[in-house]
Protein backbone atom coordinates (compact mmCIF):
# COMPACT_ATOMS: atom_id res chain seq x y z
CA UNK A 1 -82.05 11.13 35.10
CA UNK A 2 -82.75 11.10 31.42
CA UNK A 3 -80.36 13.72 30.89
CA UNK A 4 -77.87 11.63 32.91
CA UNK A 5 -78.43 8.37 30.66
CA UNK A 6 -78.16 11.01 27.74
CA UNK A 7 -75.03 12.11 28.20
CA UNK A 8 -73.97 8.39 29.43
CA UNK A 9 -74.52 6.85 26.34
CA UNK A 10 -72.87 9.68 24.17
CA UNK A 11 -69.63 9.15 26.22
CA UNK A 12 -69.61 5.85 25.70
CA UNK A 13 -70.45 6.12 22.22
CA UNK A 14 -67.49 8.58 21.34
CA UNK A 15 -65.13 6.21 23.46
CA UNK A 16 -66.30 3.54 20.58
CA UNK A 17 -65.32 5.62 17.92
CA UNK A 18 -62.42 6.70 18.62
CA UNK A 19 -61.06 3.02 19.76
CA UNK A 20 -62.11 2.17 16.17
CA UNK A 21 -60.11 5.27 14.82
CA UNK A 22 -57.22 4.50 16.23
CA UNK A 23 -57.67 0.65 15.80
CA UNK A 24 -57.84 1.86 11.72
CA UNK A 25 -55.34 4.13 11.62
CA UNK A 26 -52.34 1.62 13.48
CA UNK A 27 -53.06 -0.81 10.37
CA UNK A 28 -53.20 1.17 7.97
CA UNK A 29 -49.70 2.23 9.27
CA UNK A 30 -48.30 -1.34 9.57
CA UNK A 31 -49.41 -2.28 5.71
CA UNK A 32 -47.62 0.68 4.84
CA UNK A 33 -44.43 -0.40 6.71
CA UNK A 34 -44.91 -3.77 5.57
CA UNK A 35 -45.36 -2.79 1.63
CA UNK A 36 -42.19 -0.87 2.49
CA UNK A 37 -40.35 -3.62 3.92
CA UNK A 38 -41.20 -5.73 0.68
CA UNK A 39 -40.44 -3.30 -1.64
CA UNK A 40 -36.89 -3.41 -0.23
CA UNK A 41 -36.68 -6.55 0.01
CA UNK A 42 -37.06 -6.92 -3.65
CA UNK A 43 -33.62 -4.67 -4.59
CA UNK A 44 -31.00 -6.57 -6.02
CA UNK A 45 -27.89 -7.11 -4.15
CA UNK A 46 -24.34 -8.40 -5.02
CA UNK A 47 -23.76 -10.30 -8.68
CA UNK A 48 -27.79 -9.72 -8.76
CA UNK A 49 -26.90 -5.82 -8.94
CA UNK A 50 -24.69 -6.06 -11.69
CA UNK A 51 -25.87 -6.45 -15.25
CA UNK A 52 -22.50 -7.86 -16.69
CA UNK A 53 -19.11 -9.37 -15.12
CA UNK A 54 -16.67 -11.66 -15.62
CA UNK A 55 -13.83 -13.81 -12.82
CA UNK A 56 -11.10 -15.40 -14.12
CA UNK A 57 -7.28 -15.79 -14.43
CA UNK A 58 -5.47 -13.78 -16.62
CA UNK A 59 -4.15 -15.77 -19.63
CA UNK A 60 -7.22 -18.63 -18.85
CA UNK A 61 -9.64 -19.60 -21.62
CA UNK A 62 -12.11 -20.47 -18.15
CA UNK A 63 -14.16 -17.90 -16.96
CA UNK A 64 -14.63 -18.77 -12.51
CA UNK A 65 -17.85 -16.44 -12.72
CA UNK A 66 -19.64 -14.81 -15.67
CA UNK A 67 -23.12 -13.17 -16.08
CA UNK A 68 -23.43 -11.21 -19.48
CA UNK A 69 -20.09 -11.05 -20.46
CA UNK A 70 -21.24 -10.03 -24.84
CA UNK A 71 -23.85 -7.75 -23.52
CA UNK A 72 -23.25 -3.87 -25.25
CA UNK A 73 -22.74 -1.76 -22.15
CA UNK A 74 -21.32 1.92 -22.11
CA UNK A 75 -17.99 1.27 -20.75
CA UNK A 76 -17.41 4.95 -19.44
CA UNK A 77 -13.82 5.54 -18.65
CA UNK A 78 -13.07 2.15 -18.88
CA UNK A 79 -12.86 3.77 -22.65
CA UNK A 80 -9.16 5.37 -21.28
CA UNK A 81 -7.78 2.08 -20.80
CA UNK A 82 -7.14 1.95 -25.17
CA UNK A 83 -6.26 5.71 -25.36
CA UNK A 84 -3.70 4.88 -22.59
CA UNK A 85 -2.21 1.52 -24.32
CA UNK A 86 -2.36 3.59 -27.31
CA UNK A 87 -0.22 6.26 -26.01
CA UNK A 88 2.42 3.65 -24.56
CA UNK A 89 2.40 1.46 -27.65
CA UNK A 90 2.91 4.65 -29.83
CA UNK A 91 6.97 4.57 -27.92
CA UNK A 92 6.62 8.86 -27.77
CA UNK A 93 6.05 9.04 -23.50
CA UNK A 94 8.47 11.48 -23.45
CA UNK A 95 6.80 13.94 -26.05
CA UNK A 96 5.74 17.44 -24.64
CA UNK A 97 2.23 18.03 -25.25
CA UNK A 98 0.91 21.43 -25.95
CA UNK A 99 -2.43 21.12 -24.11
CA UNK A 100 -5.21 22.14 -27.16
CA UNK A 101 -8.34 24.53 -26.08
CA UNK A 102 -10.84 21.26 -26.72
CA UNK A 103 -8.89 19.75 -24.49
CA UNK A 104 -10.34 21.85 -21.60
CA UNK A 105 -14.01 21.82 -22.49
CA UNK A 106 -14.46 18.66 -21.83
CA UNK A 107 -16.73 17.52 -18.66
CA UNK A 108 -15.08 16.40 -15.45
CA UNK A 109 -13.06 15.06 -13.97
CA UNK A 110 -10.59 16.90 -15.11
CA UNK A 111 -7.30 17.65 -14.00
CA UNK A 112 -7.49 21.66 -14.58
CA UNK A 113 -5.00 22.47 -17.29
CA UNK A 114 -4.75 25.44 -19.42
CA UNK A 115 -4.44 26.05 -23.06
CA UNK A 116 -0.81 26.09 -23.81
CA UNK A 117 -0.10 24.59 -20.82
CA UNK A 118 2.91 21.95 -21.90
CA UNK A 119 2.97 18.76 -20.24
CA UNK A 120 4.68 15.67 -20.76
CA UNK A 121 2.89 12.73 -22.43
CA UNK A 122 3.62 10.39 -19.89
CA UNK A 123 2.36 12.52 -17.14
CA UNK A 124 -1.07 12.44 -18.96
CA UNK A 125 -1.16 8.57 -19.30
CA UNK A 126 -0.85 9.01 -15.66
CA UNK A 127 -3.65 11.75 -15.49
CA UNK A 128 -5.92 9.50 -17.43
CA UNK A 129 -5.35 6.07 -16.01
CA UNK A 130 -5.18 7.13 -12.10
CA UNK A 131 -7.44 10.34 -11.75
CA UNK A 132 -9.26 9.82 -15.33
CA UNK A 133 -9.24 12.75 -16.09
CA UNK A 134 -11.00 13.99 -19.19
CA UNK A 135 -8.55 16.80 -20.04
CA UNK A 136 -5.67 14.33 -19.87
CA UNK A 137 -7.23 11.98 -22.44
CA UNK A 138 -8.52 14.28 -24.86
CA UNK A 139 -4.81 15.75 -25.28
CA UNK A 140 -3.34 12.52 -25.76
CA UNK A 141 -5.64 11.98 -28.57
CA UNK A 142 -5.20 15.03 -29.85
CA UNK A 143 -1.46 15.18 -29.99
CA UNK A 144 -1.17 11.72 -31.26
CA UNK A 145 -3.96 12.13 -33.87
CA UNK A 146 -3.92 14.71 -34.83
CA UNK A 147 -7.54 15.13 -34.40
CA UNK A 148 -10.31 13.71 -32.31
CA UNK A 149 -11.69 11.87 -35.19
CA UNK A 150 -8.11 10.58 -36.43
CA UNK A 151 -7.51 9.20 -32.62
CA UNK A 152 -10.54 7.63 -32.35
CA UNK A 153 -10.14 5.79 -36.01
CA UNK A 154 -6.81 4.03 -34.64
CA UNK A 155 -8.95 3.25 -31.40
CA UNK A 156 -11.60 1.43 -33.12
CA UNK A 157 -8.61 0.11 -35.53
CA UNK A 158 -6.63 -1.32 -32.79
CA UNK A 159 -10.25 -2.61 -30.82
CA UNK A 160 -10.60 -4.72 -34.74
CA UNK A 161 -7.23 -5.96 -34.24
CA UNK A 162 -7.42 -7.39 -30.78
CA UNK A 163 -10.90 -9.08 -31.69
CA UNK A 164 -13.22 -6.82 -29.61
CA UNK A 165 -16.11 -7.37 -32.09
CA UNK A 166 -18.87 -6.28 -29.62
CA UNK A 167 -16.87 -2.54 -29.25
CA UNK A 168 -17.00 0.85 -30.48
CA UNK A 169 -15.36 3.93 -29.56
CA UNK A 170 -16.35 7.24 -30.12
CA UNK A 171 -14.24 9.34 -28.15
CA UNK A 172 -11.17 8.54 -26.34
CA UNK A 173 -12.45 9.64 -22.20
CA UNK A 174 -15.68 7.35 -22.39
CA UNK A 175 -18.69 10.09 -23.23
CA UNK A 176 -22.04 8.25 -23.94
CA UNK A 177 -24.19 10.93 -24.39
CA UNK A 178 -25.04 13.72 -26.95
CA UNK A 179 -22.54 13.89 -30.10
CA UNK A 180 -20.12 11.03 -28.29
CA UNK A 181 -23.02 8.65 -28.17
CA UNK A 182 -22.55 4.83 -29.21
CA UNK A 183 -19.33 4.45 -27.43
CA UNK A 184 -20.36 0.50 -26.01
CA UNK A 185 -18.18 -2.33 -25.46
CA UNK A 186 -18.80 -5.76 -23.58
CA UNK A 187 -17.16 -7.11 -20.80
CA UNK A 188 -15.36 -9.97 -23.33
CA UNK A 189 -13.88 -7.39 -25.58
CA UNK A 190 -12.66 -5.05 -22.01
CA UNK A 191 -11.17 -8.59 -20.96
CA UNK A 192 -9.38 -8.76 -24.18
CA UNK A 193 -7.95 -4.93 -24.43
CA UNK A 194 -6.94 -5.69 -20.70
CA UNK A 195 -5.43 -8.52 -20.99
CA UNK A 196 -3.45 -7.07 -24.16
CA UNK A 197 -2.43 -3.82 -22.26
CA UNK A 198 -1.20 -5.87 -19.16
CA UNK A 199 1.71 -7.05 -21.08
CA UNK A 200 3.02 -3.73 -21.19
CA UNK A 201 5.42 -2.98 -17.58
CA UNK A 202 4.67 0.66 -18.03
CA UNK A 203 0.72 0.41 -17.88
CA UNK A 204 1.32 -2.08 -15.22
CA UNK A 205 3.43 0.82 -13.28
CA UNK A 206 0.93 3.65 -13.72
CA UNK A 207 -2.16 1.03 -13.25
CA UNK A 208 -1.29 0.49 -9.46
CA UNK A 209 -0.78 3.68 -8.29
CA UNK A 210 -3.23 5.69 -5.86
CA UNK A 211 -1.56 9.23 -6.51
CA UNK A 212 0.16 11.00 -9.12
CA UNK A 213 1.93 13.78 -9.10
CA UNK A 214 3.92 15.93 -11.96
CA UNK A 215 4.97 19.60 -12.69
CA UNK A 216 3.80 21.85 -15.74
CA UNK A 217 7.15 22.55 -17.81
CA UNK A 218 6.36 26.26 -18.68
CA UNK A 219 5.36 27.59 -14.71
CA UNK A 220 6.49 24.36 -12.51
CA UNK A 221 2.72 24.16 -11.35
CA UNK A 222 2.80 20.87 -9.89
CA UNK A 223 -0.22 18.31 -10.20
CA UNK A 224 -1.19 16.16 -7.63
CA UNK A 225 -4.54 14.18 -8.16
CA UNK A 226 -5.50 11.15 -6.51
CA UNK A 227 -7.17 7.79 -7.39
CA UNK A 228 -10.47 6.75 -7.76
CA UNK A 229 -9.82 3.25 -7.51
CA UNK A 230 -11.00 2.36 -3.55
CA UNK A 231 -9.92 -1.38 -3.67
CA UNK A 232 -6.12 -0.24 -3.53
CA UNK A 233 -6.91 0.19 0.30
CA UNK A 234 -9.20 -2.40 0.99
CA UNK A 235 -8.05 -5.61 -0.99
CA UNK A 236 -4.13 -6.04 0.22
CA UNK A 237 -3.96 -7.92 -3.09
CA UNK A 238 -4.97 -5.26 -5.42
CA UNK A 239 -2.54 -4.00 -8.52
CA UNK A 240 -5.38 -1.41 -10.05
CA UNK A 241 -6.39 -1.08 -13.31
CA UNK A 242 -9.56 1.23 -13.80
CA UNK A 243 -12.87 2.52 -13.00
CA UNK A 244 -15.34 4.05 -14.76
CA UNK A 245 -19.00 5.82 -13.99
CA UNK A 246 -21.51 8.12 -16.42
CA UNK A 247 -24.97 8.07 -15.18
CA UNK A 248 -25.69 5.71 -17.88
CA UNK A 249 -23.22 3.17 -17.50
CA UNK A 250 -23.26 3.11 -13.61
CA UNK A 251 -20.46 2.07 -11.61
CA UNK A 252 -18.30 0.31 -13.61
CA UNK A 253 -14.89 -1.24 -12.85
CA UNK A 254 -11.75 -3.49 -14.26
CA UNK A 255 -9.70 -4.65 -11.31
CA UNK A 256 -6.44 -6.52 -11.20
CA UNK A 257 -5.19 -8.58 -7.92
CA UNK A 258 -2.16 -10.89 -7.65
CA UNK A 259 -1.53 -13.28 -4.73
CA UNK A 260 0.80 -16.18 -4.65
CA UNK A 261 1.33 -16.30 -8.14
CA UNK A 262 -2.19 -16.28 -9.14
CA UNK A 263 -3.04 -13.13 -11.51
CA UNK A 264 -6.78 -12.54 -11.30
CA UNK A 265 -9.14 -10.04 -13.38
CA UNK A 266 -12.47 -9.04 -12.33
CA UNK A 267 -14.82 -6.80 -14.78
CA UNK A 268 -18.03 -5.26 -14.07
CA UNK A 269 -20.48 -3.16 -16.23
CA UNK A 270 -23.26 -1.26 -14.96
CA UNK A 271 -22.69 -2.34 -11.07
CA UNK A 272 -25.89 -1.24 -8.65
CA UNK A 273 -23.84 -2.48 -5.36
CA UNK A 274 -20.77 -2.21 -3.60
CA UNK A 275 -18.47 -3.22 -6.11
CA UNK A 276 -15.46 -2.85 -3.90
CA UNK A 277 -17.15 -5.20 -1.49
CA UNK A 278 -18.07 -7.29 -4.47
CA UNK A 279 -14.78 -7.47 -5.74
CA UNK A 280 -12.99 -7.98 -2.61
CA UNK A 281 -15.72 -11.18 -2.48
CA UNK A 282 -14.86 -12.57 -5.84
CA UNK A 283 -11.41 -12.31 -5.42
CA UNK A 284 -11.20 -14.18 -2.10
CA UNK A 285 -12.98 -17.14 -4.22
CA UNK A 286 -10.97 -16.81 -6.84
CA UNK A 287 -7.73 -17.33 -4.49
CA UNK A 288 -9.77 -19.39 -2.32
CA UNK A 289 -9.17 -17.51 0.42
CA UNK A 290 -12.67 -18.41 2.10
CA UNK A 291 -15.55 -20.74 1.37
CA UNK A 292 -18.22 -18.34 3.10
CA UNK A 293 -19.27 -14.94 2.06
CA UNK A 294 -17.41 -11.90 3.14
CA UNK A 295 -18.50 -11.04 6.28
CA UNK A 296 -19.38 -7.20 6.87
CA UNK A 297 -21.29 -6.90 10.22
CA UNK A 298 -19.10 -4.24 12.21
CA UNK A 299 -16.80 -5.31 14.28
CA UNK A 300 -15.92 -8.65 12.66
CA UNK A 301 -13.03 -9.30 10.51
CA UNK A 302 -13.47 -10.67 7.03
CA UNK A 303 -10.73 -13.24 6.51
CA UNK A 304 -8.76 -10.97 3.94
CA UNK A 305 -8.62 -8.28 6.49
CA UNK A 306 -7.58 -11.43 8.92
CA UNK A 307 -4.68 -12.03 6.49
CA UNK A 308 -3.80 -8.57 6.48
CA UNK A 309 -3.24 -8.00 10.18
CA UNK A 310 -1.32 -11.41 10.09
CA UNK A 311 0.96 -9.83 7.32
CA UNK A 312 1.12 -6.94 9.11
CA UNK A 313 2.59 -8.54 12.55
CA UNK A 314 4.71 -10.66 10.45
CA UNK A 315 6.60 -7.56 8.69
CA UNK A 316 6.60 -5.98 12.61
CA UNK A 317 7.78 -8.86 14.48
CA UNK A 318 10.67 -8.88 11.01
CA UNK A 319 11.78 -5.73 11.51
CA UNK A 320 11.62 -6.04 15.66
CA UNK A 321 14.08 -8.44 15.22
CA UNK A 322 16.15 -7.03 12.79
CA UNK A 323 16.55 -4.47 15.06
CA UNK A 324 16.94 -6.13 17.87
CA UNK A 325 19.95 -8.26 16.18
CA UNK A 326 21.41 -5.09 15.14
CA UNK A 327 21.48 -3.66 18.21
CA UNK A 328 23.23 -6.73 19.66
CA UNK A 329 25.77 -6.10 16.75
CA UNK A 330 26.31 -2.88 18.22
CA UNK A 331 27.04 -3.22 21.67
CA UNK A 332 29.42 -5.85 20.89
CA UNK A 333 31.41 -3.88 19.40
CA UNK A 334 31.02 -0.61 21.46
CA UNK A 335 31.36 -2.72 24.85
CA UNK A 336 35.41 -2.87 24.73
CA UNK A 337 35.66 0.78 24.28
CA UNK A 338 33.00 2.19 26.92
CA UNK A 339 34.06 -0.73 29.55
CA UNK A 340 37.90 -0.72 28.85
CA UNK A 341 40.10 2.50 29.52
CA UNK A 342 42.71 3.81 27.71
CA UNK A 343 45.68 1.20 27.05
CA UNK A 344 49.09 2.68 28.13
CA UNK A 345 52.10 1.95 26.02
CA UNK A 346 53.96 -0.84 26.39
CA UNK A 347 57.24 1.38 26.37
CA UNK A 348 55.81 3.33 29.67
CA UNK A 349 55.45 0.11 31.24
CA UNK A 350 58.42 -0.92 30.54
CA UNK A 351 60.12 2.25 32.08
CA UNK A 352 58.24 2.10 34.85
CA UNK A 353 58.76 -1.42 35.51
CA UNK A 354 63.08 -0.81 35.05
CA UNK A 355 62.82 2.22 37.64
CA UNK A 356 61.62 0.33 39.98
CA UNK A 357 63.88 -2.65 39.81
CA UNK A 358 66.74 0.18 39.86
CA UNK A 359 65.31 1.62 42.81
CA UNK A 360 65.33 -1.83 44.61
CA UNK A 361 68.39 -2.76 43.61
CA UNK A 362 70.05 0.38 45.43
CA UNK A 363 67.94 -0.80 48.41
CA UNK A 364 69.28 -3.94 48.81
CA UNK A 365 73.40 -2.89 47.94
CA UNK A 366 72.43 -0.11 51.21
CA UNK A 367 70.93 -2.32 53.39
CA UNK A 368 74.16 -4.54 52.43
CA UNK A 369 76.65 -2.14 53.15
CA UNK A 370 75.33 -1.20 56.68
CA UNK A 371 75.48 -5.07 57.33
CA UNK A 372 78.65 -5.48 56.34
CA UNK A 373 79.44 -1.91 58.19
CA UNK A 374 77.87 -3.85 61.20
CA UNK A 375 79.82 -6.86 60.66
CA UNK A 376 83.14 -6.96 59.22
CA UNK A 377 83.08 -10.40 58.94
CA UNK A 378 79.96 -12.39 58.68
CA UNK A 379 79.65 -15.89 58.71
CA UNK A 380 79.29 -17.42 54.93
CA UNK A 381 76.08 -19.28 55.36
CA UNK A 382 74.75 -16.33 56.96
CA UNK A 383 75.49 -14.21 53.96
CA UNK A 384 74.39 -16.96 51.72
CA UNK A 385 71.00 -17.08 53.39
CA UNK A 386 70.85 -13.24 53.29
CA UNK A 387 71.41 -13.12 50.19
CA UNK A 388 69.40 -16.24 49.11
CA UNK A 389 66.65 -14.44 51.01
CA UNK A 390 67.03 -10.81 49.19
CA UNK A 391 67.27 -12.44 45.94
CA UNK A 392 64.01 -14.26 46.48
CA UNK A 393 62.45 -10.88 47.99
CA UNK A 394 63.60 -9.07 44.43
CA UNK A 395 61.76 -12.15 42.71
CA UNK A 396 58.81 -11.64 45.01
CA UNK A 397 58.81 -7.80 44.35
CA UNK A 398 59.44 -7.93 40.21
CA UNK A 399 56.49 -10.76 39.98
CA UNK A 400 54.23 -7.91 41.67
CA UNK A 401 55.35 -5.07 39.75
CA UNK A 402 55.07 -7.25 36.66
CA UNK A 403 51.24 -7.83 38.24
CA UNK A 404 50.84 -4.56 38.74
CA UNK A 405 51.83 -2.96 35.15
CA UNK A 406 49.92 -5.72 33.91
CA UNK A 407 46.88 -4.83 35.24
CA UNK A 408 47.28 -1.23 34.81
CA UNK A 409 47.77 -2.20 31.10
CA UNK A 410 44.36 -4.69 30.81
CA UNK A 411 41.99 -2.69 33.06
């Protein structure tokens, strides 16, 4: 019995502790999951990610949105935008570059050319602005420098000139570490050089496009290298201009959109968020396209993409009718020849028509002469009305041959 009681009480005893265990252990696990839970509650999202931007309308003195905006910020290949105006404003697009050997030491993104390889200057404006690549800007400098350190002096020149006071370059792709260190600008003096460079239709041209594509003059290699720039396919709206990104400087991006006349810049330095999402948002404010924030829950349509499919249907329903009219243009023309035969010539129906008035006429002298034969002398009212009678058979027969070539004729 004691035994019993023993080994009763021990039971129950372990049953206690491990209740307790347990009890411990699931709390301990919801603090964690609730420190968790605040921790990310406490990451910045949207304008709160991103430590300097600007909204307004190009040519405006009024800024929509601004957080920052003289703030020194690594600009990273934002830096290509004034190596690119450079290179238009310089009026030698058409040069041939030799591509130098610094030119392909440099980091990526690169496009991949050789040394030697010979490539028109154009073509790397292109390289620069659309893929960014590194290669492509640090020939352009090169060849229109005549050294790093001489292209760079006219960048910083030209930043003096346009009042970017806040900016300095030290090499023409956007480095920010190591010997290229110091290269900073703000998002006021980026608004400036962009705003500058925009007047110029052939940045405008290569600023909007999502691919390029070129040969190398020497082999015919062709290029083809692709965009960075998402918002071209998610904001309808969207004309380009640049991004940017170094592990310092974080995302970074200059974006141009144009709708209904309104021209609209957006800049952001050092974005922690979605900053095609972001952009897409202050755009739509900008243009007042909503008065709520973008919507993003799957399976709902934010009001741009709304106005998208309703452009979309528009342009369909256009060219559905266009066709449609066409095609109405085209069976009423086709419908006389597929539904009407061959006409015949007037001058066969005309020979048919006298053949068979000859070959009546003979008819009626034959059937005359056997009357006559019959009759030597008829009676003259008899004749007459025989005669009245034939003539108004000939009429009755010429009217239906004259029906009948006519219809032969029109059907």
């Amino acid at each position: 019995m004691v035994i019993g009681e023993v080994g009763t009480t021990f039971s129950q005893s372990s049953a206690s502790v491990f209740v307790v265990t347990v009890m411990l252990v699931f709390g301990a696990l919801i603090l964690l999951h609730g420190n968790a839970v605040a921790k990310q509650k406490v990451v910045p999202q949207g304008e709160d990610a991103v430590t300097s931007f600007l909204v307004k309308e190009t040519g405006s003195s009024n800024f929509l949105k601004a957080k920052n905006i003289d703030q020194r910020i690594s600009p990273a290949s934002l830096t290509k935008i004034m190596t690119c105006m450079l290179a238009i404003e310089s009026g030698r697009l058409d040069d041939v570059v030799t591509i130098p050997p610094e030119a392909t030491k440099v980091e990526p993104t690169r496009a991949g050319f050789k040394p030697g390889d010979r490539i028109r200057l154009r073509d790397l404006v292109a390289a620069a602005m659309v893929n960014s690549s590194n290669d492509a800007a640090f020939a352009i400098a090169i060849h229109l420098g005549g050294s790093l350190n001489g292209f760079v002096s006219k960048m910083n020149a030209r930043a003096r000139a346009l009042g970017m006071t806040h900016t300095r370059f030290t090499n023409p792709a956007g480095y920010d570490r190591g010997s290229y260190a110091g290269n900073h600008s703000t998002a006021r003096d980026l608004m400036k050089l962009t705003e500058h460079a925009i007047r110029y239709s052939e940045f405008n041209k290569i600023a909007k496009l999502d691919r390029v594509v070129f040969n190398e003059l020497n082999t015919g290699k062709r290029y083809s290298l692709r965009s960075h720039n998402k918002l071209l396919d998610r904001y309808p709206y969207s004309v380009g201009i640049k991004t940017g990104y170094t592990s310092k400087a974080g995302p970074c991006l200059i974006a141009r959109a144009v709708c209904e006349g309104k021209d609209m810049l957006v800049i952001m330095l050092h974005a922690k968020t979605d900053r095609w999402e972001l952009a897409s948002s202050m755009f739509d404010q900008g243009f007042n396209l909503e008065t709520t924030p973008r919507r993003t829950l799957r399976g709902k349509k934010t009001q741009i993409e709304e106005i998208r499919a309703t452009e979309i249907k528009k342009s369909q329903a256009a060219k559905k009718s266009s066709t449609k009219s066409s095609k109405t243009a085209v069976v009423s023309v086709k419908k006389p020849s597929v539904k009407k035969p061959a006409t015949v010539p007037a001058e066969v129906v005309y020979a048919r028509r006298a053949e068979a008035l000859e070959a009546l006429r003979l008819k009626v002298e034959r059937q005359k002469a056997e009357r006559e034969a019959a009759n030597k002398e008829p009676e003259k009212h008899s004749e007459d009305q025989a005669g009245n009678q034939q003539t108004q058979n000939v009429g009755d027969q010429e009217f239906s041959l004259s029906s009948q070539s006519a219809f032969v004729s029109n059907g």
